[in-house]
PDB file of N, CA and C in Angstrom:
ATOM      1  N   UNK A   1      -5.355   2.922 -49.809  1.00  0.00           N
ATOM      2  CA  UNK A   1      -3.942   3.224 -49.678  1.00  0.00           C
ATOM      3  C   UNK A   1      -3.733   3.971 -48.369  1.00  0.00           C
ATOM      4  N   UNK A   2      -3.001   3.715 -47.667  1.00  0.00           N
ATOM      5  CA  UNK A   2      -2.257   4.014 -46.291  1.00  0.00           C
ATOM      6  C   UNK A   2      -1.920   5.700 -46.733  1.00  0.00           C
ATOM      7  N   UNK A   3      -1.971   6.256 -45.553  1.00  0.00           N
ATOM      8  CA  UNK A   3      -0.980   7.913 -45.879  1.00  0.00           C
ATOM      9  C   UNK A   3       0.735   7.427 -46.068  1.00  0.00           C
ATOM     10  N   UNK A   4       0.880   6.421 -45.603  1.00  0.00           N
ATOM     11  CA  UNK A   4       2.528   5.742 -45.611  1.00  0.00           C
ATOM     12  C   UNK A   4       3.012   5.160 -46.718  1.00  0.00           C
ATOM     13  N   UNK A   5       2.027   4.988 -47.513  1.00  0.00           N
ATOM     14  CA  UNK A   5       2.056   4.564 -48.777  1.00  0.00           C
ATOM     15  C   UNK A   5       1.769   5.514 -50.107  1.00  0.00           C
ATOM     16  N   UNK A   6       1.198   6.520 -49.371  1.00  0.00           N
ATOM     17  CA  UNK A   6       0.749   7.540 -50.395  1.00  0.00           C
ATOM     18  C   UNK A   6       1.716   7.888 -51.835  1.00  0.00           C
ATOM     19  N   UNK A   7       2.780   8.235 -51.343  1.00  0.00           N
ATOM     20  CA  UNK A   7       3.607   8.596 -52.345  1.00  0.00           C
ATOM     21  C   UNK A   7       4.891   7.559 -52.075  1.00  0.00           C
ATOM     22  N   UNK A   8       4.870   6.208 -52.485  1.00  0.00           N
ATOM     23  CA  UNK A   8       5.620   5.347 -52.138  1.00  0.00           C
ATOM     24  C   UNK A   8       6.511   5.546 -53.448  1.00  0.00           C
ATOM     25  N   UNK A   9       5.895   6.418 -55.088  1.00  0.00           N
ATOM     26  CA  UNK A   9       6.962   5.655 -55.967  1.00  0.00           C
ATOM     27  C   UNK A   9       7.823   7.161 -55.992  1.00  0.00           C
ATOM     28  N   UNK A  10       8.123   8.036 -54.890  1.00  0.00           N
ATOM     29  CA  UNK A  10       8.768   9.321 -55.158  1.00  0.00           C
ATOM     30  C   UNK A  10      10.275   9.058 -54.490  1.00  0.00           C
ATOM     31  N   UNK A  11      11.171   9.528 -54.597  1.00  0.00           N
ATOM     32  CA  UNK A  11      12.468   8.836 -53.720  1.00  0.00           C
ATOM     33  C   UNK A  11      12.456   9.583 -52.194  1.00  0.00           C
ATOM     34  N   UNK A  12      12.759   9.467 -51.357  1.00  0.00           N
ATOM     35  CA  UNK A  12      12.505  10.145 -50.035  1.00  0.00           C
ATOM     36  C   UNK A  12      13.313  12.017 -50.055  1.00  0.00           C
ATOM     37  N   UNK A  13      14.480  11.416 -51.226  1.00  0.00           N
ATOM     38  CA  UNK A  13      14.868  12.763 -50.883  1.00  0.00           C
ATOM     39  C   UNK A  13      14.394  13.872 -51.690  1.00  0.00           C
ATOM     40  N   UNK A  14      13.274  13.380 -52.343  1.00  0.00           N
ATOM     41  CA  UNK A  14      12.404  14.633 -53.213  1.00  0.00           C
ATOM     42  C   UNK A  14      11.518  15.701 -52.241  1.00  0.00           C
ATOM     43  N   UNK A  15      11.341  14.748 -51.098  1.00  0.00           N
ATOM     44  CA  UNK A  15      10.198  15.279 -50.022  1.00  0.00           C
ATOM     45  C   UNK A  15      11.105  16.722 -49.301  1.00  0.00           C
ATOM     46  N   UNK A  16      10.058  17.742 -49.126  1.00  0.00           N
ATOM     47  CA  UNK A  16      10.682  18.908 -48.917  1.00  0.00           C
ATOM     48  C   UNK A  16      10.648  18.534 -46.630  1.00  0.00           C
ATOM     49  N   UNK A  17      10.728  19.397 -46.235  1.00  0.00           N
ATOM     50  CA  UNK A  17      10.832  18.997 -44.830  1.00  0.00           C
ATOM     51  C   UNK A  17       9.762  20.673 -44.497  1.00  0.00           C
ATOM     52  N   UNK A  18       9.200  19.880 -43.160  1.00  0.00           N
ATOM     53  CA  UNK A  18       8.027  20.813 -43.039  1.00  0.00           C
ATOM     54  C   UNK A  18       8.217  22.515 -42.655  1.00  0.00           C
ATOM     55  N   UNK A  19       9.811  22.889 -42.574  1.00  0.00           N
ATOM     56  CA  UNK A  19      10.418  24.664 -42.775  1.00  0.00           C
ATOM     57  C   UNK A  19      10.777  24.996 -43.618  1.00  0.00           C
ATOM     58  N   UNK A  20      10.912  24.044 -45.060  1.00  0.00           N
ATOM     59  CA  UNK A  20      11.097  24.449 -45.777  1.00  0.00           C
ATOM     60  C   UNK A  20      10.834  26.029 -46.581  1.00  0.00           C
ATOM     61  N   UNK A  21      12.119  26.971 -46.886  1.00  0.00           N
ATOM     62  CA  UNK A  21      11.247  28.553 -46.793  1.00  0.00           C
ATOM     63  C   UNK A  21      10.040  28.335 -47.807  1.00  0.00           C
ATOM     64  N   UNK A  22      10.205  27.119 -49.181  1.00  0.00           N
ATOM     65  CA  UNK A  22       8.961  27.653 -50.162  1.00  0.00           C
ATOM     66  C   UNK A  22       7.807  27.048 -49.923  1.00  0.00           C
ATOM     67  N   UNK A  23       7.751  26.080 -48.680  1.00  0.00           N
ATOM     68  CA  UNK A  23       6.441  25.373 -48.158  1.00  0.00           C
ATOM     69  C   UNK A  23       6.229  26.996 -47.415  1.00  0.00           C
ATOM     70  N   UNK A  24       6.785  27.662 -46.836  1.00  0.00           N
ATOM     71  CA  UNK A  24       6.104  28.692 -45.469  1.00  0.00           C
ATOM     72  C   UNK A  24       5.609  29.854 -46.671  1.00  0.00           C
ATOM     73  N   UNK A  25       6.333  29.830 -47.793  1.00  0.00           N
ATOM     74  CA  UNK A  25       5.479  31.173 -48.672  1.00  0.00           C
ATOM     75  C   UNK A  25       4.492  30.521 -49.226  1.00  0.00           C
ATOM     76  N   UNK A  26       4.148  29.589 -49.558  1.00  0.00           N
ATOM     77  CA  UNK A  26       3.424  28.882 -50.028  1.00  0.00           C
ATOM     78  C   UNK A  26       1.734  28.719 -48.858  1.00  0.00           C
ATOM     79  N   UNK A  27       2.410  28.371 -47.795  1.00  0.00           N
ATOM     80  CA  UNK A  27       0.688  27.949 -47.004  1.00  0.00           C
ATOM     81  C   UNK A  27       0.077  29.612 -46.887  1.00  0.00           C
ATOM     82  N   UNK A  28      -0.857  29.136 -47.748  1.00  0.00           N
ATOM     83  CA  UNK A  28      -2.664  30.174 -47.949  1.00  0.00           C
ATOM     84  C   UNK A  28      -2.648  30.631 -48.809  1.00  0.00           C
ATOM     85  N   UNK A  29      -1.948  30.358 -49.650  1.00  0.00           N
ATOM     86  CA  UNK A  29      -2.188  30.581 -51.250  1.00  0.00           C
ATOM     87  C   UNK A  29      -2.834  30.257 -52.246  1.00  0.00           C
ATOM     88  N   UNK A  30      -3.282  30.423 -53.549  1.00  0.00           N
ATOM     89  CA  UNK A  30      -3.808  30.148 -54.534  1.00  0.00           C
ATOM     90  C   UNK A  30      -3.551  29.709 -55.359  1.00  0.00           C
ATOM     91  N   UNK A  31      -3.063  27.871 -55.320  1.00  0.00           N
ATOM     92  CA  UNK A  31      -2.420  27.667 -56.249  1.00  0.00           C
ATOM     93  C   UNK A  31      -3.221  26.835 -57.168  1.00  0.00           C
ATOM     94  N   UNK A  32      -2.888  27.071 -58.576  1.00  0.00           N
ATOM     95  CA  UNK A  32      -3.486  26.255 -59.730  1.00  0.00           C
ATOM     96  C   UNK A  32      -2.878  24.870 -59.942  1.00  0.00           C
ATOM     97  N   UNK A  33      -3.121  23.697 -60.460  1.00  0.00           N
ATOM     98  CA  UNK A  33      -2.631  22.463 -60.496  1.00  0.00           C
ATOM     99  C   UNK A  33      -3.053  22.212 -61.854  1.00  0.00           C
ATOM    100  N   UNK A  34      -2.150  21.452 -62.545  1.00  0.00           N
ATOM    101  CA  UNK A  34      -2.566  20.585 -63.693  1.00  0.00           C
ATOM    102  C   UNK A  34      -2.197  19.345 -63.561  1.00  0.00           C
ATOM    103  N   UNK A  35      -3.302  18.498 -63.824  1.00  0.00           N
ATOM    104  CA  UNK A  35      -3.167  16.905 -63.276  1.00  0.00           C
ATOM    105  C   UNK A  35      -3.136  16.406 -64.675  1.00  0.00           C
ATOM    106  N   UNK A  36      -2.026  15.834 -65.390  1.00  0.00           N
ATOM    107  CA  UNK A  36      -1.861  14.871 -66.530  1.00  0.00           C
ATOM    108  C   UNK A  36      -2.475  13.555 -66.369  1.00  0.00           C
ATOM    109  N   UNK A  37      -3.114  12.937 -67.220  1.00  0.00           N
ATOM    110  CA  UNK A  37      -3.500  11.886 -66.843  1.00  0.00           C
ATOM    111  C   UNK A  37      -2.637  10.917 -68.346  1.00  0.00           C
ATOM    112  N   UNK A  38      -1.887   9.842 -67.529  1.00  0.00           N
ATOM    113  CA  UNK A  38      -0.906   9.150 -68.768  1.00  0.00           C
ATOM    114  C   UNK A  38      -0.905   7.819 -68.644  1.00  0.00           C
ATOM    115  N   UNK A  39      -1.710   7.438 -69.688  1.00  0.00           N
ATOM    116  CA  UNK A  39      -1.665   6.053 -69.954  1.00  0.00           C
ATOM    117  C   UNK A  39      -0.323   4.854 -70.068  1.00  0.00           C
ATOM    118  N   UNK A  40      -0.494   3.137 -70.384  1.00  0.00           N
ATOM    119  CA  UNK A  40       0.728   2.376 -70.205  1.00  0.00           C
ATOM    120  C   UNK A  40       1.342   2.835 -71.310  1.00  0.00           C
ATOM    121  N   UNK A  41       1.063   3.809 -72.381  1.00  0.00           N
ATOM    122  CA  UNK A  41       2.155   3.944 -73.618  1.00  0.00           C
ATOM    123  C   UNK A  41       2.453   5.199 -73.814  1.00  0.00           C
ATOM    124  N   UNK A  42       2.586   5.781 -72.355  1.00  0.00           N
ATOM    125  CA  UNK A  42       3.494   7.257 -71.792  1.00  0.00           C
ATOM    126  C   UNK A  42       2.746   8.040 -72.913  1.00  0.00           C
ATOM    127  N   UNK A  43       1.761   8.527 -72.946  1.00  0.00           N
ATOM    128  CA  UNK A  43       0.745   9.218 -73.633  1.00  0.00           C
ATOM    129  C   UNK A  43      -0.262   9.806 -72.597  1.00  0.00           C
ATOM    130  N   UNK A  44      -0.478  11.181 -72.570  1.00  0.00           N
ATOM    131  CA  UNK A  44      -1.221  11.802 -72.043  1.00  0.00           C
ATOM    132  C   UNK A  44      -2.750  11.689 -72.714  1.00  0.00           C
ATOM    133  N   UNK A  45      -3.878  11.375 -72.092  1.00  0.00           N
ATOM    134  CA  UNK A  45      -5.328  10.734 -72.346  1.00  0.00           C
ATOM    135  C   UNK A  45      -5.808  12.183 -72.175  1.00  0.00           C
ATOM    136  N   UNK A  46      -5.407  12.912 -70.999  1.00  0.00           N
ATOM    137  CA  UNK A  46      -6.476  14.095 -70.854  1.00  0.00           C
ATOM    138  C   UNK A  46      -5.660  14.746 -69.977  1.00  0.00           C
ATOM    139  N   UNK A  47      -6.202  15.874 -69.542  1.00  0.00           N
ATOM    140  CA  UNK A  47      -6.258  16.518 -68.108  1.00  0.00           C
ATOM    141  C   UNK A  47      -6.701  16.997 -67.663  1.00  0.00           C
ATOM    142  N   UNK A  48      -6.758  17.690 -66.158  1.00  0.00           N
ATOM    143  CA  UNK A  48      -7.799  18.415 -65.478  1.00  0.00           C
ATOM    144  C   UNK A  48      -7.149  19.887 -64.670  1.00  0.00           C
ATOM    145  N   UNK A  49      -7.554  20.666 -64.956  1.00  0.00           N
ATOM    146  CA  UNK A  49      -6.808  21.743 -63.872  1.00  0.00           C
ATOM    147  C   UNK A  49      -8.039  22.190 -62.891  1.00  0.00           C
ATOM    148  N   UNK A  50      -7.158  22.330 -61.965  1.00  0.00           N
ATOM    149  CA  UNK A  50      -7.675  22.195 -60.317  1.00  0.00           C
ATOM    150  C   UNK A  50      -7.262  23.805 -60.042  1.00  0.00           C
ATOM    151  N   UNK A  51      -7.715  24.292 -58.749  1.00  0.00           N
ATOM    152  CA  UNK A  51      -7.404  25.209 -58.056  1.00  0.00           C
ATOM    153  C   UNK A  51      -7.382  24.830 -56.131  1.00  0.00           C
ATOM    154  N   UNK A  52      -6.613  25.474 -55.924  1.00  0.00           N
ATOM    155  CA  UNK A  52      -6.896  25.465 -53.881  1.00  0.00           C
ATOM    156  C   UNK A  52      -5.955  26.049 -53.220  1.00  0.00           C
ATOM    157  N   UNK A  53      -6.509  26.214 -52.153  1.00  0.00           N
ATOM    158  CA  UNK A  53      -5.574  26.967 -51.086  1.00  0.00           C
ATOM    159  C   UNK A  53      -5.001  25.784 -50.200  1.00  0.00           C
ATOM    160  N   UNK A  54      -3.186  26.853 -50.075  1.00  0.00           N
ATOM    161  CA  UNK A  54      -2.806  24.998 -49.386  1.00  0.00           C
ATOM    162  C   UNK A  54      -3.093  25.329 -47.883  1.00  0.00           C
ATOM    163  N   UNK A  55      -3.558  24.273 -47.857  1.00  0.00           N
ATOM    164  CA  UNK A  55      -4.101  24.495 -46.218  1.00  0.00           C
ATOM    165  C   UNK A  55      -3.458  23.646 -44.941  1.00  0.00           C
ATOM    166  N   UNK A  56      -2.298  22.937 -45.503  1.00  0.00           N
ATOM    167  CA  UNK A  56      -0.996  21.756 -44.765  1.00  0.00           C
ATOM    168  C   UNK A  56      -0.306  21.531 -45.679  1.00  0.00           C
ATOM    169  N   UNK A  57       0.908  20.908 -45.469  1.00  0.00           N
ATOM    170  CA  UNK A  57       1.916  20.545 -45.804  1.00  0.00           C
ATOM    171  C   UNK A  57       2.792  19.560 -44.493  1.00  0.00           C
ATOM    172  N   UNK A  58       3.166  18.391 -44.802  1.00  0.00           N
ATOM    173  CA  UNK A  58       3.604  17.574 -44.032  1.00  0.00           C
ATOM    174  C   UNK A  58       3.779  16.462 -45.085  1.00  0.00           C
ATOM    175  N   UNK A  59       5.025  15.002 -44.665  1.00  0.00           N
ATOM    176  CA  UNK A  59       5.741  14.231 -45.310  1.00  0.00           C
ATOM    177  C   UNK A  59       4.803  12.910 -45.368  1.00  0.00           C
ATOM    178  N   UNK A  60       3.646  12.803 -44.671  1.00  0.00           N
ATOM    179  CA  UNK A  60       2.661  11.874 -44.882  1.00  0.00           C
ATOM    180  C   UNK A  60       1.445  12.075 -45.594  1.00  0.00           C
ATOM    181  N   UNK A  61       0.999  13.480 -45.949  1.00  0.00           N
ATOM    182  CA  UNK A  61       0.075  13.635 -46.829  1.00  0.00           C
ATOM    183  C   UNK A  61       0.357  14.402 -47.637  1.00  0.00           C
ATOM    184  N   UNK A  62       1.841  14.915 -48.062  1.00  0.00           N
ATOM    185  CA  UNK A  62       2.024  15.730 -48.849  1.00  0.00           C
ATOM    186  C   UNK A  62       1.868  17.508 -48.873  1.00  0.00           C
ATOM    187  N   UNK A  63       1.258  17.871 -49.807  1.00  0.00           N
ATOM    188  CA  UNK A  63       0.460  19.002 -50.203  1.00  0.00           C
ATOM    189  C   UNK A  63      -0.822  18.764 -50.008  1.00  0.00           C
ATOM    190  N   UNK A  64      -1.455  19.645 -49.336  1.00  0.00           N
ATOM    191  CA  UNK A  64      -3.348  19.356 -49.273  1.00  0.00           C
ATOM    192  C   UNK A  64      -3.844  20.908 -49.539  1.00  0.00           C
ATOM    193  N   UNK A  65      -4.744  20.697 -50.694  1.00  0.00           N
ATOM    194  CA  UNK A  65      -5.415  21.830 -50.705  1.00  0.00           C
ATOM    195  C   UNK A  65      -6.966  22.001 -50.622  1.00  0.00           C
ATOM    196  N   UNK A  66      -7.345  22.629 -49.890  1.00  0.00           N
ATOM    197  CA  UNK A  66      -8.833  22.966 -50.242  1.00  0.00           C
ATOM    198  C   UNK A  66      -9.162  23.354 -51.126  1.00  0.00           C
ATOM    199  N   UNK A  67      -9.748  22.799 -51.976  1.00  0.00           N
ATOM    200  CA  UNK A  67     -10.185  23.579 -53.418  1.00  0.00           C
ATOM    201  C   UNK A  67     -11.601  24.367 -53.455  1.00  0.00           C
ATOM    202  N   UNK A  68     -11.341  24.964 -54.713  1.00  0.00           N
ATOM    203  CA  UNK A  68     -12.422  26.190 -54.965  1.00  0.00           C
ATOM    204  C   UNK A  68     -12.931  26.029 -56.217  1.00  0.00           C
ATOM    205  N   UNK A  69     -14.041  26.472 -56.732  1.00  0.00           N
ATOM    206  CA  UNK A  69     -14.484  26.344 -57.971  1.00  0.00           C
ATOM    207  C   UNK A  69     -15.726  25.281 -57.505  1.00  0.00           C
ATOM    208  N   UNK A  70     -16.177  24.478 -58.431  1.00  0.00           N
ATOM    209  CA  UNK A  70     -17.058  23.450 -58.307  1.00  0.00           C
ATOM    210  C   UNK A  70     -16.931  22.499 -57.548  1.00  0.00           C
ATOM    211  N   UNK A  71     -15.813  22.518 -57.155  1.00  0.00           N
ATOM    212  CA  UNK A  71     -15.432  21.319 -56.157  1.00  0.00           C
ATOM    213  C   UNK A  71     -14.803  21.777 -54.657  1.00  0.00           C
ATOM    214  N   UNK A  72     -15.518  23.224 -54.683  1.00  0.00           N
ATOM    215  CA  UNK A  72     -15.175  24.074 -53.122  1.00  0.00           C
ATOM    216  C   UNK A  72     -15.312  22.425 -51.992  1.00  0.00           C
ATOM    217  N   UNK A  73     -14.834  22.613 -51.080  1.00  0.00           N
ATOM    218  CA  UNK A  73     -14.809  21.373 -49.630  1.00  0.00           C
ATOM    219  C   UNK A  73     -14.172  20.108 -49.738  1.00  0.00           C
ATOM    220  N   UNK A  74     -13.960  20.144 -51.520  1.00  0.00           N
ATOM    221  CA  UNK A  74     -13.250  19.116 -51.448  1.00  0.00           C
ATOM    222  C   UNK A  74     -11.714  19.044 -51.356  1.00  0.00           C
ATOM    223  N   UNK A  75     -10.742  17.967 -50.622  1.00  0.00           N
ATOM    224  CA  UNK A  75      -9.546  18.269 -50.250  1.00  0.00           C
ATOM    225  C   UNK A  75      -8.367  17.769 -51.617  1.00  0.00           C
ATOM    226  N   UNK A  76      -7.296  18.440 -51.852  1.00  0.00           N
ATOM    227  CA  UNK A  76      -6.137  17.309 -53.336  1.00  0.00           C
ATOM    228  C   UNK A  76      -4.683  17.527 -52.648  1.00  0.00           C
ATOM    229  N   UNK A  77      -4.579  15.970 -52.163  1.00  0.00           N
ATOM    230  CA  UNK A  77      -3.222  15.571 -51.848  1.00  0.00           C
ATOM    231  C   UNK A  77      -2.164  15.267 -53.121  1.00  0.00           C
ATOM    232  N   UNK A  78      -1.137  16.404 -53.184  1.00  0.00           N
ATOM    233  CA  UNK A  78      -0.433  16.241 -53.856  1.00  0.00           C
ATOM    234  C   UNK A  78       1.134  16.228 -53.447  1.00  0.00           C
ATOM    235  N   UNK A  79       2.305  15.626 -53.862  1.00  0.00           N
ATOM    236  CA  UNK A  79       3.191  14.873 -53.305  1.00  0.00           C
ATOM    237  C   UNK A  79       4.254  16.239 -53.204  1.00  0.00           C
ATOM    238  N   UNK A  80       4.899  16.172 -51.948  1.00  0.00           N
ATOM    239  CA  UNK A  80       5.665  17.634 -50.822  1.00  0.00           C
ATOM    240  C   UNK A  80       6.709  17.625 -51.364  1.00  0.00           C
ATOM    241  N   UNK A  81       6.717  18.186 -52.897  1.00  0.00           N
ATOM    242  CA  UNK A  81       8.045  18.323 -53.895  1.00  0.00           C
ATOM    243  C   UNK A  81       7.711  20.191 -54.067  1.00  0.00           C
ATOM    244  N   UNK A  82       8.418  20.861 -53.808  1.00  0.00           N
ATOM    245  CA  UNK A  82       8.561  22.303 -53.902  1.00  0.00           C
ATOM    246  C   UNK A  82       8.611  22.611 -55.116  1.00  0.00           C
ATOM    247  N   UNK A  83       9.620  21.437 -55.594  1.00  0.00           N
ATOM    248  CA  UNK A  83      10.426  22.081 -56.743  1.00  0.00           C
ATOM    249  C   UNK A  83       9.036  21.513 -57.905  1.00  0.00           C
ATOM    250  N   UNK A  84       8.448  21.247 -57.968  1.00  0.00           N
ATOM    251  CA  UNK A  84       7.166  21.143 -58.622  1.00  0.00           C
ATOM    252  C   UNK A  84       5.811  22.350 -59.343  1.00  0.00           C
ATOM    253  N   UNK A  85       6.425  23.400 -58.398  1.00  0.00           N
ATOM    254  CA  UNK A  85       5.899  24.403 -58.337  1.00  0.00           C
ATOM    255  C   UNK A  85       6.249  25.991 -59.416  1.00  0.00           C
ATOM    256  N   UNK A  86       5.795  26.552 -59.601  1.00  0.00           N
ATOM    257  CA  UNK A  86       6.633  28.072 -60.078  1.00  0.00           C
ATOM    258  C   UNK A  86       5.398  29.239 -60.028  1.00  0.00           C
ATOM    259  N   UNK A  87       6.003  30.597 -59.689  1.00  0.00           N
ATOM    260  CA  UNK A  87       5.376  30.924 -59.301  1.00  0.00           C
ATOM    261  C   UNK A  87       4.451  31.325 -60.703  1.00  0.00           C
ATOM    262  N   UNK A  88       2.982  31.909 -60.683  1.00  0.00           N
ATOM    263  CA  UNK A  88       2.539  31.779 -61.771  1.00  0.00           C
ATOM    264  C   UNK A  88       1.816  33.540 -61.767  1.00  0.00           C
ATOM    265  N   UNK A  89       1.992  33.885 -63.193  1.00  0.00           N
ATOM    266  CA  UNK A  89       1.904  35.639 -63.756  1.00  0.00           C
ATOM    267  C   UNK A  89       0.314  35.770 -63.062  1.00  0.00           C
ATOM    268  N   UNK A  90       0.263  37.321 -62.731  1.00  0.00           N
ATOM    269  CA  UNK A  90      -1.623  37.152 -62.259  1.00  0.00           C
ATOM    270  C   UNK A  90      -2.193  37.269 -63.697  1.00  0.00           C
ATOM    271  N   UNK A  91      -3.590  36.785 -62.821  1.00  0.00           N
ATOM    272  CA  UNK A  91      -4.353  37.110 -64.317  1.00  0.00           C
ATOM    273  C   UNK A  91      -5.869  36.032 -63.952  1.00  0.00           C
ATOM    274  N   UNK A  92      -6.909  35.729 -65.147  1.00  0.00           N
ATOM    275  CA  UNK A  92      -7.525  34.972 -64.794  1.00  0.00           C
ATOM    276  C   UNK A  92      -7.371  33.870 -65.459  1.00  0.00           C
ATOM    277  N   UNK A  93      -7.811  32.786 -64.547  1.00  0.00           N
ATOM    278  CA  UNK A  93      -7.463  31.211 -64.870  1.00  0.00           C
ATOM    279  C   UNK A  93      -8.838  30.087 -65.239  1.00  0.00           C
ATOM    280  N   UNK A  94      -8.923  29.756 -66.251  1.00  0.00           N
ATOM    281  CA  UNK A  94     -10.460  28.904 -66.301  1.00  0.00           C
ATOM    282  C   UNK A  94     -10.168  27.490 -65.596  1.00  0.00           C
ATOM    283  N   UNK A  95     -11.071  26.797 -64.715  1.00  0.00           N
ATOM    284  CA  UNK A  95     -10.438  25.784 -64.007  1.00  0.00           C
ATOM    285  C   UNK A  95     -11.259  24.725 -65.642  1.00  0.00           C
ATOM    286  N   UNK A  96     -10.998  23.028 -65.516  1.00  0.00           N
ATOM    287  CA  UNK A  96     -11.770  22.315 -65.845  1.00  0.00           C
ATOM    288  C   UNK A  96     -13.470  22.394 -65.504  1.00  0.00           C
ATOM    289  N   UNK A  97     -13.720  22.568 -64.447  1.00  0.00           N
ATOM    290  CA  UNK A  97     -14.792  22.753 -63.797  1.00  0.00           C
ATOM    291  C   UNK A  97     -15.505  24.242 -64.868  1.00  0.00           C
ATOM    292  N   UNK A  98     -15.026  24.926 -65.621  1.00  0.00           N
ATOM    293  CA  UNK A  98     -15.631  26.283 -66.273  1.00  0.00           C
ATOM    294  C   UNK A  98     -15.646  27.274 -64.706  1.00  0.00           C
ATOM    295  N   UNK A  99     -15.475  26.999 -63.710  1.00  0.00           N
ATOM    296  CA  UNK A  99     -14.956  28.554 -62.398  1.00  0.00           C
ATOM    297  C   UNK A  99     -13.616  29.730 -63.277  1.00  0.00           C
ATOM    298  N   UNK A 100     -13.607  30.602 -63.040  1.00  0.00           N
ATOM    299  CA  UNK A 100     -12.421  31.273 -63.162  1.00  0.00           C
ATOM    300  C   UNK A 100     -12.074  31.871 -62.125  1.00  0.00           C
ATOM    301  N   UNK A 101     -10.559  32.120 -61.709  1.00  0.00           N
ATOM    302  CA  UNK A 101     -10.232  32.115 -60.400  1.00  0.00           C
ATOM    303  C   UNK A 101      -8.960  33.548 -60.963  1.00  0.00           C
ATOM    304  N   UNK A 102      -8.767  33.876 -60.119  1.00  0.00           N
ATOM    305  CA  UNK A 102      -7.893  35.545 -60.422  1.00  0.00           C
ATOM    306  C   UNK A 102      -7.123  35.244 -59.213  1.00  0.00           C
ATOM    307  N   UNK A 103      -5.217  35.660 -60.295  1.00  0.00           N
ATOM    308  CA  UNK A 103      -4.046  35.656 -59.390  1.00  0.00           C
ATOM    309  C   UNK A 103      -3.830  34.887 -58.576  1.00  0.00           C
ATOM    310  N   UNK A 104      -3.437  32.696 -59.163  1.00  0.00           N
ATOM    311  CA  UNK A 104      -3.214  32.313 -58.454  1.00  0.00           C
ATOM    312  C   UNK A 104      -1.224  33.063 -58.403  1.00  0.00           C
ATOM    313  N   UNK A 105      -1.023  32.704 -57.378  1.00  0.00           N
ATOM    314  CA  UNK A 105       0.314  32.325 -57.052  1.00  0.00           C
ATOM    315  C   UNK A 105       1.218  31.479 -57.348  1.00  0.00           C
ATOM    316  N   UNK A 106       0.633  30.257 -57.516  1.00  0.00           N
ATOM    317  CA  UNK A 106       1.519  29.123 -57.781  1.00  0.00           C
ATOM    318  C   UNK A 106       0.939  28.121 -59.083  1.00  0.00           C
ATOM    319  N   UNK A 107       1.941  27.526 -60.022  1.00  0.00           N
ATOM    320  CA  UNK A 107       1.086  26.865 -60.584  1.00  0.00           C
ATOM    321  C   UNK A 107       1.932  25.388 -60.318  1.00  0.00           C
ATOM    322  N   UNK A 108       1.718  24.073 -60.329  1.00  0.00           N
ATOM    323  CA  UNK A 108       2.174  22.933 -60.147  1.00  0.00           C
ATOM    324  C   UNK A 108       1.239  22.030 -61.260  1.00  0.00           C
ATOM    325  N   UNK A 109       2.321  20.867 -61.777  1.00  0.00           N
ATOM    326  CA  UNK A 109       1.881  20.135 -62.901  1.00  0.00           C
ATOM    327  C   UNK A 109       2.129  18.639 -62.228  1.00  0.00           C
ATOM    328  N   UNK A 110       1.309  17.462 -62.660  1.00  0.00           N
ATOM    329  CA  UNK A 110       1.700  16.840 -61.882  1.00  0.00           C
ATOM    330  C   UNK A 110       1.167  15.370 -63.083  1.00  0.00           C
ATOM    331  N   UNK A 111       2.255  14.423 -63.409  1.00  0.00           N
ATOM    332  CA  UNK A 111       1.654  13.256 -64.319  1.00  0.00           C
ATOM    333  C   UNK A 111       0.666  12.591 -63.368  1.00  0.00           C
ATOM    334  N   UNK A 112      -0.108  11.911 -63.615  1.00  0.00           N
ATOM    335  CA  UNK A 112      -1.040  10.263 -62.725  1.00  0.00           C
ATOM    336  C   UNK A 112      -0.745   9.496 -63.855  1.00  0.00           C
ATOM    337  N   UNK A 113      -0.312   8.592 -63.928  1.00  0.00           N
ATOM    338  CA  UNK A 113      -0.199   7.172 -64.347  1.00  0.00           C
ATOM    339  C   UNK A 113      -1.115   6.443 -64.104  1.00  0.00           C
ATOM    340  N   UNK A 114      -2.027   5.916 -65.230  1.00  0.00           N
ATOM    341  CA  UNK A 114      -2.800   5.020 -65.109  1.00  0.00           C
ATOM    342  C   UNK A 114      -2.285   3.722 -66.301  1.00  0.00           C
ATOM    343  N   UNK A 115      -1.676   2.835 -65.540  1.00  0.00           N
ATOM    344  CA  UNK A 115      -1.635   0.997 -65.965  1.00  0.00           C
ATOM    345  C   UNK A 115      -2.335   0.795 -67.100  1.00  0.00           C
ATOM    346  N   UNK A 116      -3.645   0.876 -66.774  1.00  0.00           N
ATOM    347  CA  UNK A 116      -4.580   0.396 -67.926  1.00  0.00           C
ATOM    348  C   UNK A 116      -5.410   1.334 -68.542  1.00  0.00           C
TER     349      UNK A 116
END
């Protein structure tokens, strides 16, 4: 998949623009993610929660974070919707991975659709 294609099924005007003020409080933070995973009969199969620091923000790759925990170096493009986000109480957080991570900032939820 193309970066131009990345988030082809979002409408354009969901995409935040790169001054947005909650993209600028947002880059170097600690944010937690929960990735739904939802099958063809709109049923959630599982999920995974993630952690990372956002380390860009831009309208072709979205959200990118470096993540931490077991999967430190690896990068998670997630789609440049603000309003996706809230800020989240401190405290400690168990990732999927069994890491625990203290006082993210942000937490974001996000469906994947899988067809089959």
């Amino acid at each position: 998949m193309s970066e131009s294609d990345r988030w082809i099924e979002l409408e354009p005007e969901a995409f935040a623009d790169n001054g947005h003020p909650i993209l600028r409080a947002m880059r170097g933070t600690l944010i937690l993610v929960r990735l739904n995973q939802i099958d063809a009969n709109d049923e959630m199969t599982s999920y995974e929660i993630l952690a990372g620091q956002l380390i860009r923000a831009n309208r072709s790759e979205g959200f990118v974070l470096s993540l931490v925990g077991k999967k430190s170096g690896q990068e998670l493009f997630l789609p440049l919707v603000p309003a996706a986000f809230n800020l989240q109480p401190p405290g400690q957080y168990m990732l999927s991975c069994g890491s625990v991570i203290e006082n993210p900032v942000f937490l974001g939820a996000f469906d994947v659709y899988r067809p089959s």
